[in-house]
PDB file of N, CA and C in Angstrom:
ATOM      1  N   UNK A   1       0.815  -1.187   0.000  1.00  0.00           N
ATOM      2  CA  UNK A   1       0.000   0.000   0.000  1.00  0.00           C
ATOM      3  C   UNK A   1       0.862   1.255   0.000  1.00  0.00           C
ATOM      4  N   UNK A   2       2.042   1.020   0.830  1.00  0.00           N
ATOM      5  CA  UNK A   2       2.496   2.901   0.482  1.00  0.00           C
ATOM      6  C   UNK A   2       3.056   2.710  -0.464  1.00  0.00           C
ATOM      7  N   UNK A   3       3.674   1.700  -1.163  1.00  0.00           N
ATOM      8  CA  UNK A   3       4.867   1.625  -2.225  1.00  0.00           C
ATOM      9  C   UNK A   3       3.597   2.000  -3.578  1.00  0.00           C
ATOM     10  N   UNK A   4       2.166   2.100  -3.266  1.00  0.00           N
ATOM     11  CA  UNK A   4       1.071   2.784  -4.108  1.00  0.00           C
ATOM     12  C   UNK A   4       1.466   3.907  -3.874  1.00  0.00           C
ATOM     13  N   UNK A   5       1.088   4.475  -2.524  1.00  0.00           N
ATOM     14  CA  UNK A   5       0.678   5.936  -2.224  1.00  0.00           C
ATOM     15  C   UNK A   5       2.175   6.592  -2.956  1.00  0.00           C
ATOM     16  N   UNK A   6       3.680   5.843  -2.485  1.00  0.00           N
ATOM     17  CA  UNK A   6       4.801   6.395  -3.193  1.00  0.00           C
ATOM     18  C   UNK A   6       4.254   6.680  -4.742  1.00  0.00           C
ATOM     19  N   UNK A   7       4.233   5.794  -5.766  1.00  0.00           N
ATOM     20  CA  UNK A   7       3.813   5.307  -6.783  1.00  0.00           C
ATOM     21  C   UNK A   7       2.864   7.243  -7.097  1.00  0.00           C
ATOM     22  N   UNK A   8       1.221   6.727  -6.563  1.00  0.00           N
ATOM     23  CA  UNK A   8       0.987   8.036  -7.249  1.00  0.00           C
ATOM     24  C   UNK A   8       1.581   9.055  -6.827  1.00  0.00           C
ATOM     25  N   UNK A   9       1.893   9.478  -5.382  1.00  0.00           N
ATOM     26  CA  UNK A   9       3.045  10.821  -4.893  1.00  0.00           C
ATOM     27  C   UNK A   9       4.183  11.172  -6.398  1.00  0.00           C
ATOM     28  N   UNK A  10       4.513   9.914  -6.850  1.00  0.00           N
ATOM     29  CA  UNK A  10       6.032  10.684  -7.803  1.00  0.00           C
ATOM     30  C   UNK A  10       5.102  10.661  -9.208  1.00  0.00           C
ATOM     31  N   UNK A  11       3.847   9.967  -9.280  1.00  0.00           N
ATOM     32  CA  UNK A  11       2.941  10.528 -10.498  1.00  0.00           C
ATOM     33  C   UNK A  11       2.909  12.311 -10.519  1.00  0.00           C
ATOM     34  N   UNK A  12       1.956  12.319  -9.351  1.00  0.00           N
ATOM     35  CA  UNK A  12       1.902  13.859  -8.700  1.00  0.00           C
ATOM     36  C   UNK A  12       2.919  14.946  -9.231  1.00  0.00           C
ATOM     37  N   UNK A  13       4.038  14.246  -8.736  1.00  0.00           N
ATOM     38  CA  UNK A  13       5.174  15.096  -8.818  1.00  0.00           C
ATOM     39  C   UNK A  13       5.676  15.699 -10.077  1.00  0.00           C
ATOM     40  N   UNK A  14       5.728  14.341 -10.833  1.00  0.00           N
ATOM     41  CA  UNK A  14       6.355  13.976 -12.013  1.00  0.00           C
ATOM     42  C   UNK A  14       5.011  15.135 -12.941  1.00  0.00           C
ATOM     43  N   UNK A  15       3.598  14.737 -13.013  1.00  0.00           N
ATOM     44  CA  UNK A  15       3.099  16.092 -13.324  1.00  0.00           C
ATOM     45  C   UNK A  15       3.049  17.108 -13.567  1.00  0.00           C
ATOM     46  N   UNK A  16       3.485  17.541 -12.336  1.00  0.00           N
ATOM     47  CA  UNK A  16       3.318  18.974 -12.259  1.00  0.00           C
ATOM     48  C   UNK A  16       4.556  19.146 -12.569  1.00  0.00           C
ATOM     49  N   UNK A  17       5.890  19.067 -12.669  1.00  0.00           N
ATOM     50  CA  UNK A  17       7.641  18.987 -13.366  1.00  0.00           C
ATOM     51  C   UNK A  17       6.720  18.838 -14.812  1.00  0.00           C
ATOM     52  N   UNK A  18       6.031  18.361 -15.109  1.00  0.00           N
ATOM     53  CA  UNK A  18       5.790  18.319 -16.658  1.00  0.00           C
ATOM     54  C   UNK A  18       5.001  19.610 -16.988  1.00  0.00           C
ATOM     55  N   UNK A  19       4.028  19.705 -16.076  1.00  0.00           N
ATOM     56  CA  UNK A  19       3.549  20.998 -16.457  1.00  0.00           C
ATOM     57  C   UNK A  19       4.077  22.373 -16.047  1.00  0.00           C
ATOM     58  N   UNK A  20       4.871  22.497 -15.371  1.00  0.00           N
ATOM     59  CA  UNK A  20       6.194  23.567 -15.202  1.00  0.00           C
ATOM     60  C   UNK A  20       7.206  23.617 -16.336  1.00  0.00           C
ATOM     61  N   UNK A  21       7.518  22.475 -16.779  1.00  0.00           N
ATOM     62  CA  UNK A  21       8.559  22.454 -18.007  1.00  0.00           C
ATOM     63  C   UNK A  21       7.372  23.045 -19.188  1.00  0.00           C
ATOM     64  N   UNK A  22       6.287  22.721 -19.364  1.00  0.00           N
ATOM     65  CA  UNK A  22       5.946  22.754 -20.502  1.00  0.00           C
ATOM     66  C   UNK A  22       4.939  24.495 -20.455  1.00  0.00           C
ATOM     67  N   UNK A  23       5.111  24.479 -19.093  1.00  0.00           N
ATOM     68  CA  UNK A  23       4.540  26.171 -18.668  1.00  0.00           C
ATOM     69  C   UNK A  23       5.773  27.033 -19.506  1.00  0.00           C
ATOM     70  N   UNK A  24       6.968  26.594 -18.851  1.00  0.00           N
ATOM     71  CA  UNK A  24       8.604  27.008 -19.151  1.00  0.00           C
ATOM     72  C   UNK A  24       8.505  27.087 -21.169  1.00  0.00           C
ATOM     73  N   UNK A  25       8.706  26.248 -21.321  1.00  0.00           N
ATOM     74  CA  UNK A  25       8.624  26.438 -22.912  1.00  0.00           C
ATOM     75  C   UNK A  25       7.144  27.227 -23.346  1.00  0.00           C
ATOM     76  N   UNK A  26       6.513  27.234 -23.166  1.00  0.00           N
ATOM     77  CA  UNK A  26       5.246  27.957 -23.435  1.00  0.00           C
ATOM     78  C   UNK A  26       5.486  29.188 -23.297  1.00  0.00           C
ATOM     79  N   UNK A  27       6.413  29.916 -22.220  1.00  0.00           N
ATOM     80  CA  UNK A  27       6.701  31.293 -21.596  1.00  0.00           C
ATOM     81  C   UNK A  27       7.968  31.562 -23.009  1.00  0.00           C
ATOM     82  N   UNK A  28       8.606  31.074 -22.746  1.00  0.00           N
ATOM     83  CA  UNK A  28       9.850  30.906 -23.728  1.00  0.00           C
ATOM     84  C   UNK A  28       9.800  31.318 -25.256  1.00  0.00           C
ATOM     85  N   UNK A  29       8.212  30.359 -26.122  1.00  0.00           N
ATOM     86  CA  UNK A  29       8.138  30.099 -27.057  1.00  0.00           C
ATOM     87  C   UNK A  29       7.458  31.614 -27.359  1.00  0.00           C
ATOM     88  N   UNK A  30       6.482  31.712 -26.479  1.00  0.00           N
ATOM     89  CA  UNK A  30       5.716  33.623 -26.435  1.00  0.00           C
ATOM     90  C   UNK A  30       7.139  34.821 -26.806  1.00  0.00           C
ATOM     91  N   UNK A  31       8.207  34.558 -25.662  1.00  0.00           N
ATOM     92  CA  UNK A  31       8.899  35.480 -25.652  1.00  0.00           C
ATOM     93  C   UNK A  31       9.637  35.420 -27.096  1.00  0.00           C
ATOM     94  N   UNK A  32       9.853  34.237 -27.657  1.00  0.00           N
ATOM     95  CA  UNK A  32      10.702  34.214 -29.214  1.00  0.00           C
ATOM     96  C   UNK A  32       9.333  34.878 -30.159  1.00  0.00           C
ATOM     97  N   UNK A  33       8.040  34.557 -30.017  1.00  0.00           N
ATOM     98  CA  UNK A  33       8.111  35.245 -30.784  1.00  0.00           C
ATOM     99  C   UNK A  33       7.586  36.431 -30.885  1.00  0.00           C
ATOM    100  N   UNK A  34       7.245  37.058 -30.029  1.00  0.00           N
ATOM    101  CA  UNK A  34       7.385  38.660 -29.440  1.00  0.00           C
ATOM    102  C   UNK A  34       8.185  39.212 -29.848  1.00  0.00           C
ATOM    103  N   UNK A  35       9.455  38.614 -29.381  1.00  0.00           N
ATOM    104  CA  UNK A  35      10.678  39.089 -30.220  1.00  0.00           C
ATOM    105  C   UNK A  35      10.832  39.067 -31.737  1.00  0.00           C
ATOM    106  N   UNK A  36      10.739  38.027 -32.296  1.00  0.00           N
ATOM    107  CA  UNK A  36      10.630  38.224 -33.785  1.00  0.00           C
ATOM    108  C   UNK A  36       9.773  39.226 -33.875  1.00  0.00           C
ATOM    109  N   UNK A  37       8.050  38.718 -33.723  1.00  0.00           N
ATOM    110  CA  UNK A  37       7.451  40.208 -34.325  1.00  0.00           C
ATOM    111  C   UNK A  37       7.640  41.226 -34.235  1.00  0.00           C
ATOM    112  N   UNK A  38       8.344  41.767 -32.930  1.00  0.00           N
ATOM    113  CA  UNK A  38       8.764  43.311 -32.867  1.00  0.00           C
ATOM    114  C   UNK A  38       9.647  43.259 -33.708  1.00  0.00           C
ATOM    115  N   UNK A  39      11.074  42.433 -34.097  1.00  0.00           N
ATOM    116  CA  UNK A  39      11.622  42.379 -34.980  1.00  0.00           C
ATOM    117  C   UNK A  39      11.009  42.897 -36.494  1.00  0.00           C
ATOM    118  N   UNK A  40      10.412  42.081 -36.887  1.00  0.00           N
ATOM    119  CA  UNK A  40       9.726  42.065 -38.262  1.00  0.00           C
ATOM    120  C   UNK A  40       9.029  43.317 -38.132  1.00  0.00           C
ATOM    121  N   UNK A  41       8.132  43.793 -37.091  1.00  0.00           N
ATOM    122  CA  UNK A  41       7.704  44.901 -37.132  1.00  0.00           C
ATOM    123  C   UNK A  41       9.008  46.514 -37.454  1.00  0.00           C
ATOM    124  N   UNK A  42       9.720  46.182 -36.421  1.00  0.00           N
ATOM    125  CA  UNK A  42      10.576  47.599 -36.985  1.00  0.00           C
ATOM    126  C   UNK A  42      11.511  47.064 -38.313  1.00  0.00           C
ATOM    127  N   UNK A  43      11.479  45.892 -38.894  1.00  0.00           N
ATOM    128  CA  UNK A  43      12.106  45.820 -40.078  1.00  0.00           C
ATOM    129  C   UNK A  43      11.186  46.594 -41.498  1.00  0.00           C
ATOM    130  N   UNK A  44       9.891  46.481 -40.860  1.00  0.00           N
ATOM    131  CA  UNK A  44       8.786  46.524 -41.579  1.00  0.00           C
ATOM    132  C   UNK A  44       8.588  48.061 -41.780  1.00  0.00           C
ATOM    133  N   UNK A  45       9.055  49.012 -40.849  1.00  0.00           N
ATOM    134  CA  UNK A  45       8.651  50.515 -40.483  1.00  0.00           C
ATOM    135  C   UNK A  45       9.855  50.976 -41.121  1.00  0.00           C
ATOM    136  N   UNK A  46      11.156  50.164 -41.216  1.00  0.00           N
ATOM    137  CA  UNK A  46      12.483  51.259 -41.966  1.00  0.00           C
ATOM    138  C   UNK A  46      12.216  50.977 -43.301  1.00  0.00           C
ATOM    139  N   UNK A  47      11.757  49.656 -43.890  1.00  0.00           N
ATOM    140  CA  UNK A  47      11.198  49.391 -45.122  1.00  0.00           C
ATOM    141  C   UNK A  47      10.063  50.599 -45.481  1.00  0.00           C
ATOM    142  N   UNK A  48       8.996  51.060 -45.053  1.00  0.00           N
ATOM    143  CA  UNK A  48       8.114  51.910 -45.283  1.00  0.00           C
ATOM    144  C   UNK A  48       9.185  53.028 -45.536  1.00  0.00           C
ATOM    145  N   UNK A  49       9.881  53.456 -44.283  1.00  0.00           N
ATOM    146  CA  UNK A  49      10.217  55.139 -44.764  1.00  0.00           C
ATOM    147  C   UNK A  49      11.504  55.069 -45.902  1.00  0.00           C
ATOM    148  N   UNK A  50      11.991  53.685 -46.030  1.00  0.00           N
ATOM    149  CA  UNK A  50      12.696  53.958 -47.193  1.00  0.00           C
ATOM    150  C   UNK A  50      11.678  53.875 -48.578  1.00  0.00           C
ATOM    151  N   UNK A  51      11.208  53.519 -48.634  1.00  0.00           N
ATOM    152  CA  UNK A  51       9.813  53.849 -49.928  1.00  0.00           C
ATOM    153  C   UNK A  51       9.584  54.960 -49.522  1.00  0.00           C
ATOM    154  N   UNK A  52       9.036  55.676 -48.495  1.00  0.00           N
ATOM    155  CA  UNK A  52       8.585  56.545 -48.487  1.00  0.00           C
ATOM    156  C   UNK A  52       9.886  57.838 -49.139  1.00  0.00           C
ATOM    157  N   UNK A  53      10.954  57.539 -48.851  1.00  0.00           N
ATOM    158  CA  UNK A  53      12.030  58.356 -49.230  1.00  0.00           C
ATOM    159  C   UNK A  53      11.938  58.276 -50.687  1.00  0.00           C
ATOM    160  N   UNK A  54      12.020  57.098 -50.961  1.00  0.00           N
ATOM    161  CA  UNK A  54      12.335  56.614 -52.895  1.00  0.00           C
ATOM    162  C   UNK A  54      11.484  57.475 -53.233  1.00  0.00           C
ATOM    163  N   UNK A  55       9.642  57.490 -53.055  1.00  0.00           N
ATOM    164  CA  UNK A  55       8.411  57.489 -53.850  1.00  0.00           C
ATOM    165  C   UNK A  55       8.908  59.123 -53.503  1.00  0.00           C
ATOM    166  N   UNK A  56       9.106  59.592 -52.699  1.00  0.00           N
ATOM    167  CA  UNK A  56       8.818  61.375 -52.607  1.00  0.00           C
ATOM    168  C   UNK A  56      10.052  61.704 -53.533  1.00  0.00           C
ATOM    169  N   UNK A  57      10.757  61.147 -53.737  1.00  0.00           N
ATOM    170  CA  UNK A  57      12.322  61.594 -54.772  1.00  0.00           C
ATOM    171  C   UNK A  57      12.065  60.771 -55.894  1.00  0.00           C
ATOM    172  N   UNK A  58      11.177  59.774 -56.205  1.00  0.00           N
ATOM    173  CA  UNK A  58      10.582  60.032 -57.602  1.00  0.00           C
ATOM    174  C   UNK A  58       9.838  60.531 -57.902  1.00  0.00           C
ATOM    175  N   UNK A  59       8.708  60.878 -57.122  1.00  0.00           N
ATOM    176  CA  UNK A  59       7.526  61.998 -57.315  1.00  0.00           C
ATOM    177  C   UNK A  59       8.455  63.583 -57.786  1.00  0.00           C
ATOM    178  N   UNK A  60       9.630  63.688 -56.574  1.00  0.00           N
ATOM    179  CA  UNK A  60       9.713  65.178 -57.496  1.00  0.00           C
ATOM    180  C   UNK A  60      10.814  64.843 -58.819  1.00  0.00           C
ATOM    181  N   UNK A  61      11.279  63.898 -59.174  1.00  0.00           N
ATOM    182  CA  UNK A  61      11.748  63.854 -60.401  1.00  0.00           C
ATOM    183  C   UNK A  61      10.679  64.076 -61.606  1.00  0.00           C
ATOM    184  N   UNK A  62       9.714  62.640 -61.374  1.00  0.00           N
ATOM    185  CA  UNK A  62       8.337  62.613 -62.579  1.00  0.00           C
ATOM    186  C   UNK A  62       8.156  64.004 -62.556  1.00  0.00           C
ATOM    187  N   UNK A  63       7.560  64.978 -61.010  1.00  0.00           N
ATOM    188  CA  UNK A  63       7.003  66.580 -61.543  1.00  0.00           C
ATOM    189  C   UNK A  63       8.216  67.256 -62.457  1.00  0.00           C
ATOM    190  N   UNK A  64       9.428  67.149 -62.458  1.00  0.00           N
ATOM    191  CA  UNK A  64      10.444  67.865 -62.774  1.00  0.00           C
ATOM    192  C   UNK A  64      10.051  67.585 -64.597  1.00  0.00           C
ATOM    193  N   UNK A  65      10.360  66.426 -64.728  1.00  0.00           N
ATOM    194  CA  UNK A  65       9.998  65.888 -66.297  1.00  0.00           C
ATOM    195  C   UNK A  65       8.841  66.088 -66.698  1.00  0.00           C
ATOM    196  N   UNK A  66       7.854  66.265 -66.120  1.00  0.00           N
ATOM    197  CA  UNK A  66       6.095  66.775 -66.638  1.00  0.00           C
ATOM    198  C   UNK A  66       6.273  68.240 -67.057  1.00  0.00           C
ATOM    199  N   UNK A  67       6.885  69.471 -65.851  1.00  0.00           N
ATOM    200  CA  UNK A  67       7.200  70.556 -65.882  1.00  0.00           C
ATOM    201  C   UNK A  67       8.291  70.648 -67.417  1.00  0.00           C
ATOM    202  N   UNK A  68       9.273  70.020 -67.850  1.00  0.00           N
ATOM    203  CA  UNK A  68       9.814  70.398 -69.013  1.00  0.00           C
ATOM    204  C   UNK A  68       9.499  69.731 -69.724  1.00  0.00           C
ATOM    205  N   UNK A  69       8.354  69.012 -69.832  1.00  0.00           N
ATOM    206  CA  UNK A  69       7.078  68.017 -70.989  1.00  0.00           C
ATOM    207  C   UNK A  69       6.520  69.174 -71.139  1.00  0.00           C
ATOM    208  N   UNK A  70       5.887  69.877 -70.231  1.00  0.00           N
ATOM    209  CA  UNK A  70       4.926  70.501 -70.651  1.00  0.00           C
ATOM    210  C   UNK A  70       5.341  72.265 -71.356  1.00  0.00           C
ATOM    211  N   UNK A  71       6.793  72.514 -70.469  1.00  0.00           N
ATOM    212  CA  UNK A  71       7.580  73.703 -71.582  1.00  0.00           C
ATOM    213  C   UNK A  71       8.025  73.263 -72.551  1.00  0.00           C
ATOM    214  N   UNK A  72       8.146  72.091 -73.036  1.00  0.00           N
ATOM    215  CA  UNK A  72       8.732  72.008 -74.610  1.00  0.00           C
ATOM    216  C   UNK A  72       7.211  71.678 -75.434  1.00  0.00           C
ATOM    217  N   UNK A  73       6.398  70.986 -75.036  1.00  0.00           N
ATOM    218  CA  UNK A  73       4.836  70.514 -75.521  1.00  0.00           C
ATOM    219  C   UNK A  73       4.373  72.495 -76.312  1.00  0.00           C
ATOM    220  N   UNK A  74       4.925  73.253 -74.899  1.00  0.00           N
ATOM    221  CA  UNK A  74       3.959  74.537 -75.366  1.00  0.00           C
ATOM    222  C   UNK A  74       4.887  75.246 -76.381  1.00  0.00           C
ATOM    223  N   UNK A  75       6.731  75.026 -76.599  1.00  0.00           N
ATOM    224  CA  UNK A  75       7.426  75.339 -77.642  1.00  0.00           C
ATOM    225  C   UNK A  75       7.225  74.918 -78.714  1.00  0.00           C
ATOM    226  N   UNK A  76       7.032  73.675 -78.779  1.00  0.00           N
ATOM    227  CA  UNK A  76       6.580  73.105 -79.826  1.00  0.00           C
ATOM    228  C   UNK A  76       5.294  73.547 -80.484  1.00  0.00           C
ATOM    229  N   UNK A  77       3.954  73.931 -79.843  1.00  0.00           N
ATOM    230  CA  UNK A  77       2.607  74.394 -80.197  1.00  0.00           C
ATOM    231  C   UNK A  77       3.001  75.660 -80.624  1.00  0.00           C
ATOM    232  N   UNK A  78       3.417  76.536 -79.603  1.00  0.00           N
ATOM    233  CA  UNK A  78       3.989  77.719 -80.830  1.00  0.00           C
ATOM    234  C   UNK A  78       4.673  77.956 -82.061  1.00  0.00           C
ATOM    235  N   UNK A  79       5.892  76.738 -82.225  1.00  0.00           N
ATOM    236  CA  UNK A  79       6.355  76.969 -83.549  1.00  0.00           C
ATOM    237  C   UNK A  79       5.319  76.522 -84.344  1.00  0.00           C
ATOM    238  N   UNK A  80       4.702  75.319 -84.185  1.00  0.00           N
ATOM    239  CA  UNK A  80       3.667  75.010 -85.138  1.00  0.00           C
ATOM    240  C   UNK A  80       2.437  75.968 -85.417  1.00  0.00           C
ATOM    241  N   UNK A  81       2.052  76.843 -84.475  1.00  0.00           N
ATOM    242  CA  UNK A  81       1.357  78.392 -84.859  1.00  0.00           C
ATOM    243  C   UNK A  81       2.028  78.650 -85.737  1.00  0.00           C
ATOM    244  N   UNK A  82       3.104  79.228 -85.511  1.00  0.00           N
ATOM    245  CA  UNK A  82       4.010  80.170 -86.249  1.00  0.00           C
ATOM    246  C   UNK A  82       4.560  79.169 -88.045  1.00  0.00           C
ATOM    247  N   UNK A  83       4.312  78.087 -88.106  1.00  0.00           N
ATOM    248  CA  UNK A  83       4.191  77.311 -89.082  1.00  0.00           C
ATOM    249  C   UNK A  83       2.600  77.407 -90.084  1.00  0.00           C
ATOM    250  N   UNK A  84       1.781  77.224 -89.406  1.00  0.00           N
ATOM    251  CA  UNK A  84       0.628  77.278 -89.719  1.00  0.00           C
ATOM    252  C   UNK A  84       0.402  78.919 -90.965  1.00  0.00           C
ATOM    253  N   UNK A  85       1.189  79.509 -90.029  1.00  0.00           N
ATOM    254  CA  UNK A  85       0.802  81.281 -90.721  1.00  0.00           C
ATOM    255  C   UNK A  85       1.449  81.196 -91.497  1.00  0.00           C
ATOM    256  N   UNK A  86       2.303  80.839 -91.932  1.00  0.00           N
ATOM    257  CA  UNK A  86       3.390  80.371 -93.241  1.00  0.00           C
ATOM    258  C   UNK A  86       3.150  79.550 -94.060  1.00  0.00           C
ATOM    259  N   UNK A  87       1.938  78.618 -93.964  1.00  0.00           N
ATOM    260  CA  UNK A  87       1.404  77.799 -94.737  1.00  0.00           C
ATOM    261  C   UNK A  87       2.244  76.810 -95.370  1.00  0.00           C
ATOM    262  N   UNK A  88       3.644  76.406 -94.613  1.00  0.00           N
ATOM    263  CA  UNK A  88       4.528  75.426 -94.872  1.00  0.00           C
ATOM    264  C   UNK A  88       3.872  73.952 -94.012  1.00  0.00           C
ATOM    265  N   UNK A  89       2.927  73.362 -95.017  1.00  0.00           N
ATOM    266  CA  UNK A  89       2.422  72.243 -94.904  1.00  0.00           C
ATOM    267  C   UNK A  89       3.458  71.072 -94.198  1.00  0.00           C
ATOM    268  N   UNK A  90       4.747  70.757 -95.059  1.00  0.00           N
ATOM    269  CA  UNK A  90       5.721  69.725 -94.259  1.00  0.00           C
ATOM    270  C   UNK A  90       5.989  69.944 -92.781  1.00  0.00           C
ATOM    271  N   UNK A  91       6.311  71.351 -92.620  1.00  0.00           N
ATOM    272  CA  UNK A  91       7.260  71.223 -91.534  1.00  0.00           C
ATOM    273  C   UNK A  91       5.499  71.819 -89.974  1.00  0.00           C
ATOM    274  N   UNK A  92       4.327  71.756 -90.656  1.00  0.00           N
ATOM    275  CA  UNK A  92       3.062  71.923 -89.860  1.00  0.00           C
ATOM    276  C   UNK A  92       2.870  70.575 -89.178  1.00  0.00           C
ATOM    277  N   UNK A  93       3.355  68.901 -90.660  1.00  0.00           N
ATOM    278  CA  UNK A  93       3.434  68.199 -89.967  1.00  0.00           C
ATOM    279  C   UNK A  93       4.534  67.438 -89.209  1.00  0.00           C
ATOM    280  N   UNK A  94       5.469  68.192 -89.491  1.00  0.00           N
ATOM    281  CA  UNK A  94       6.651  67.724 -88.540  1.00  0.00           C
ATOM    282  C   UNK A  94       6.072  67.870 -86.983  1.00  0.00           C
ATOM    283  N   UNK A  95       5.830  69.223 -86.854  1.00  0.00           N
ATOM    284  CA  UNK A  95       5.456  69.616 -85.528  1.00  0.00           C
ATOM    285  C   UNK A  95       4.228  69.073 -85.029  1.00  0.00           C
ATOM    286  N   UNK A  96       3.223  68.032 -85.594  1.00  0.00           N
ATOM    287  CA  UNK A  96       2.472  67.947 -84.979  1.00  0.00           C
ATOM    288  C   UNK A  96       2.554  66.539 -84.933  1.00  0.00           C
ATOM    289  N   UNK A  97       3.320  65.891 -85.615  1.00  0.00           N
ATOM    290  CA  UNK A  97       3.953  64.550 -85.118  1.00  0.00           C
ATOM    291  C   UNK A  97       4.578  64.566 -83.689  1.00  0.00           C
ATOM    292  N   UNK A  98       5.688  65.801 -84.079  1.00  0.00           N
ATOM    293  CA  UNK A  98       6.543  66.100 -82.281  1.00  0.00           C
ATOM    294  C   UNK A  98       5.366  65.980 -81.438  1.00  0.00           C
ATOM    295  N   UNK A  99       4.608  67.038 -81.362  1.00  0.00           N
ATOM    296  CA  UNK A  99       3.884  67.345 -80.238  1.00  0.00           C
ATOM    297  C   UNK A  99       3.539  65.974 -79.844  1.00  0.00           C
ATOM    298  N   UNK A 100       2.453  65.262 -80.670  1.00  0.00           N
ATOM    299  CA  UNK A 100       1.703  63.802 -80.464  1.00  0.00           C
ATOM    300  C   UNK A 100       3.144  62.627 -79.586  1.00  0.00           C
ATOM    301  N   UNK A 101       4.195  62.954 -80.582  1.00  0.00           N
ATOM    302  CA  UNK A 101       5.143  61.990 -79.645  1.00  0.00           C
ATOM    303  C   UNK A 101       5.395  62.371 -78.019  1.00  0.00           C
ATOM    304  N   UNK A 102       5.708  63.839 -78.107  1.00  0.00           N
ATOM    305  CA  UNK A 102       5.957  64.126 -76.627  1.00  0.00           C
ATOM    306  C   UNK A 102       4.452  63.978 -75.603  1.00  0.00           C
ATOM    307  N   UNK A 103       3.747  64.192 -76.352  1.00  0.00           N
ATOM    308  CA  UNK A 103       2.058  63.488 -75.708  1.00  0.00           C
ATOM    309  C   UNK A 103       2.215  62.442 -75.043  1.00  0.00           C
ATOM    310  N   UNK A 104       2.876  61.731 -76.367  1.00  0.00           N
ATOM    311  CA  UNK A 104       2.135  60.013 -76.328  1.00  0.00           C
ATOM    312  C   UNK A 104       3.521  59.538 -74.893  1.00  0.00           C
ATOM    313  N   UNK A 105       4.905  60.700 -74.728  1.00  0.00           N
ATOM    314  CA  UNK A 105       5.937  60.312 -74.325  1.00  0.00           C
ATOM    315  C   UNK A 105       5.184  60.693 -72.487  1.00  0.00           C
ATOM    316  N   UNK A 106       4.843  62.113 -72.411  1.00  0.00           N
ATOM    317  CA  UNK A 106       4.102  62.511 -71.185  1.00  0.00           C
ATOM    318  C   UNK A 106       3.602  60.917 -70.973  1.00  0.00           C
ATOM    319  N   UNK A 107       2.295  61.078 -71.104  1.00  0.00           N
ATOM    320  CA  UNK A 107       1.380  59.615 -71.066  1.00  0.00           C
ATOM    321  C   UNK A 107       2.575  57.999 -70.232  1.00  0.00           C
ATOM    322  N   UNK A 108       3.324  57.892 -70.792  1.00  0.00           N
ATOM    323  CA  UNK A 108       4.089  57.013 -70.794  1.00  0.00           C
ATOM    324  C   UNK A 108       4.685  57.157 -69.175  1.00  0.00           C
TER     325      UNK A 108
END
């Protein structure tokens, strides 16, 4: 009979050592990955502001190239005025080929 009561006593024991170890890794396994996600999270936030850096320094490049699209688009419309009043048919459609390309180039 006690070599029972021994028997379940180191069941008991042996238990709860299992559920402490496996409390232990459970605490453990939270903290890894807490850690990763904060990880991944601030990997995730220097990734954003470097896009955010790229996209605002290609945004003002594209405006830079729209801005001298759109001063050569309006050089071009004037010489072709100034073609038109001259009634030099070839070079009316030279210029209105240009224009359409630098259009079709804007667009692009």
């Amino acid at each position: 009979m006690k070599w029972l009561a021994r028997l379940e006593w180191s069941y008991m024991l042996n238990a709860e050592d299992v559920k402490n170890e496996m409390q232990l890794v459970k605490d453990e396994l939270r903290a890894s990955i807490r850690g990763f996600y904060s990880e991944v999270k601030e990997r995730i936030e220097v990734v954003r502001k470097d896009m955010k850096m790229v996209t605002s320094s290609e945004n003002e490049a594209v405006k830079e190239e729209i801005i001298l699209l759109r001063t050569n688009m309006i050089e071009v419309l004037k010489n072709m005025h100034e073609v038109k009043k001259s009634n030099d048919v070839y070079k009316a459609f030279f210029f209105a080929g240009l224009a359409i390309a630098m259009y079709v180039e804007f667009l692009l």
